[in-house]
Protein backbone atom coordinates (compact mmCIF):
# COMPACT_ATOMS: atom_id res chain seq x y z
CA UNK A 1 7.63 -19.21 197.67
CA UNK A 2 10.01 -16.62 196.22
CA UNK A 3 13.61 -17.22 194.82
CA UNK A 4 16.02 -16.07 196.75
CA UNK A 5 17.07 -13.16 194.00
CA UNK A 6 13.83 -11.90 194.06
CA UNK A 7 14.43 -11.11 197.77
CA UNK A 8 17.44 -9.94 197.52
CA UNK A 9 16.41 -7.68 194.59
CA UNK A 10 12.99 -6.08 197.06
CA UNK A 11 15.19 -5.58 199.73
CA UNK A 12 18.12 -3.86 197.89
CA UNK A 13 14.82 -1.84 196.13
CA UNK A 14 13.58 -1.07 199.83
CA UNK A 15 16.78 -0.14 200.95
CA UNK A 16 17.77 1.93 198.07
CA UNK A 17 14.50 3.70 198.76
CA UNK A 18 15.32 3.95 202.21
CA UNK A 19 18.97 5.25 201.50
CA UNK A 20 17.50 7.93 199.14
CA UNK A 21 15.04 9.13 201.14
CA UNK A 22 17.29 9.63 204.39
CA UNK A 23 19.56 11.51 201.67
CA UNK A 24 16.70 13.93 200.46
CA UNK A 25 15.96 14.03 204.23
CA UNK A 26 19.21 15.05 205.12
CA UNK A 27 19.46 17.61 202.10
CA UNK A 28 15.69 19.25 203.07
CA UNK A 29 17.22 19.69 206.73
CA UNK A 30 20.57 21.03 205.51
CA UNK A 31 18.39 23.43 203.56
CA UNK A 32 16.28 24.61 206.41
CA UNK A 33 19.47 25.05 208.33
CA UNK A 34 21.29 27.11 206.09
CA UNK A 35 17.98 29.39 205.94
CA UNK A 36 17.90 29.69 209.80
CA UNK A 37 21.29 30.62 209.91
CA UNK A 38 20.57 33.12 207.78
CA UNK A 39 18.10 34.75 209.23
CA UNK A 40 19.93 34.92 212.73
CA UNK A 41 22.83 36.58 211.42
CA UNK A 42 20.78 39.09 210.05
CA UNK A 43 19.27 39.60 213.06
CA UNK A 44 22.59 39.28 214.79
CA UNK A 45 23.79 41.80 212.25
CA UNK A 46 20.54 44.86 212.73
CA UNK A 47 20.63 43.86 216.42
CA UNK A 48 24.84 45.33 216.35
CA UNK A 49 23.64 48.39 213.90
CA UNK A 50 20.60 49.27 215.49
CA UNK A 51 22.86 49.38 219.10
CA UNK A 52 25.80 51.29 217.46
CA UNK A 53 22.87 53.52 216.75
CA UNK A 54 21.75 53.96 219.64
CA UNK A 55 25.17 54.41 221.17
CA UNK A 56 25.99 57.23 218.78
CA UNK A 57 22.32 58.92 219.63
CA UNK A 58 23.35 58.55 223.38
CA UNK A 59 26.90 59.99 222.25
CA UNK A 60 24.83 62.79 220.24
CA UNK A 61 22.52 63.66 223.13
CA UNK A 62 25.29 63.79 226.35
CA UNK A 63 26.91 65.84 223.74
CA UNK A 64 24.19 68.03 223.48
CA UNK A 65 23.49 68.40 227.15
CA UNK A 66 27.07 69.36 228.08
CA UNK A 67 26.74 71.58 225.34
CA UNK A 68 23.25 72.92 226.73
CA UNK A 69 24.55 73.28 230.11
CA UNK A 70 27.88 75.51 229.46
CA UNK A 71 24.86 77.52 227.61
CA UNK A 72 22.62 77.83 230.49
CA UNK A 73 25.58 78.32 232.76
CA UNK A 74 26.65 81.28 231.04
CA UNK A 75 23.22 82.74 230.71
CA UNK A 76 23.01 82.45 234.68
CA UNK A 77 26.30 83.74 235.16
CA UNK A 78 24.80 86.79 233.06
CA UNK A 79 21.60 86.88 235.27
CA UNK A 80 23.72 86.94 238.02
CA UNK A 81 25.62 89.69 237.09
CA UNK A 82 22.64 91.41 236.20
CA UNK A 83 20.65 90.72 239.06
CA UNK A 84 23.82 91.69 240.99
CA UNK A 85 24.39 95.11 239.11
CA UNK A 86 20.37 95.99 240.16
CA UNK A 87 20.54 95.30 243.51
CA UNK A 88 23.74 97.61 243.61
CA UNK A 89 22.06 100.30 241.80
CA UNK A 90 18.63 99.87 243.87
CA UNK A 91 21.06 100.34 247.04
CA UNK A 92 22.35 103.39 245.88
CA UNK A 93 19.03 104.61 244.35
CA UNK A 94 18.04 103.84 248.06
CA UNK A 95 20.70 105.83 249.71
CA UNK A 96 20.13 108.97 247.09
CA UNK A 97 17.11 109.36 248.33
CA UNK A 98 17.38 108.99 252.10
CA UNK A 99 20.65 111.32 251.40
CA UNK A 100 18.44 113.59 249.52
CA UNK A 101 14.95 113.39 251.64
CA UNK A 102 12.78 112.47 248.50
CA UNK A 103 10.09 110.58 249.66
């Protein structure tokens, strides 16, 4: 049979052990933790630049497009005029030469 200390003395070792390993434990998860956290805030952090990005492309390209369409609605105004000034001068080509009798 054992003394009493001596069993005292194994189970303070066992729960020293115990104690020290639920601390390194504890530590190891605190560790992994911190790492995750990390890494989503990184990703938090590209996710918010890469949509700012694509914000200020969208920005960019309705930009562009307005900017395209005053362009082509000029340039059809112009056609129109154009188109507008032939027909006028085709008419009166027209009525030359029915005035005139060419043929």
């Amino acid at each position: 049979m054992m003394p009493p200390d001596i069993f005292k003395w194994v189970m303070g070792g066992v729960m020293g052990a115990a104690a020290f390993f639920l601390v390194w434990q504890q530590e190891a998860q605190y560790r992994i933790d911190a790492g995750q956290t990390a890494s989503i805030t990184l990703v938090e952090k590209d996710s918010r630049h890469y949509q700012q990005q694509m914000q200020e492309s969208f920005r960019s390209l309705t930009a562009s497009q307005a900017n395209t369409a005053k362009i082509l609605e000029g340039v059809a105004s112009r056609i129109e005029a154009i188109d507008e000034r032939g027909s006028r001068a085709l008419i009166s080509h027209e009525r030359i030469r029915h005035n005139t009798g060419d043929d």
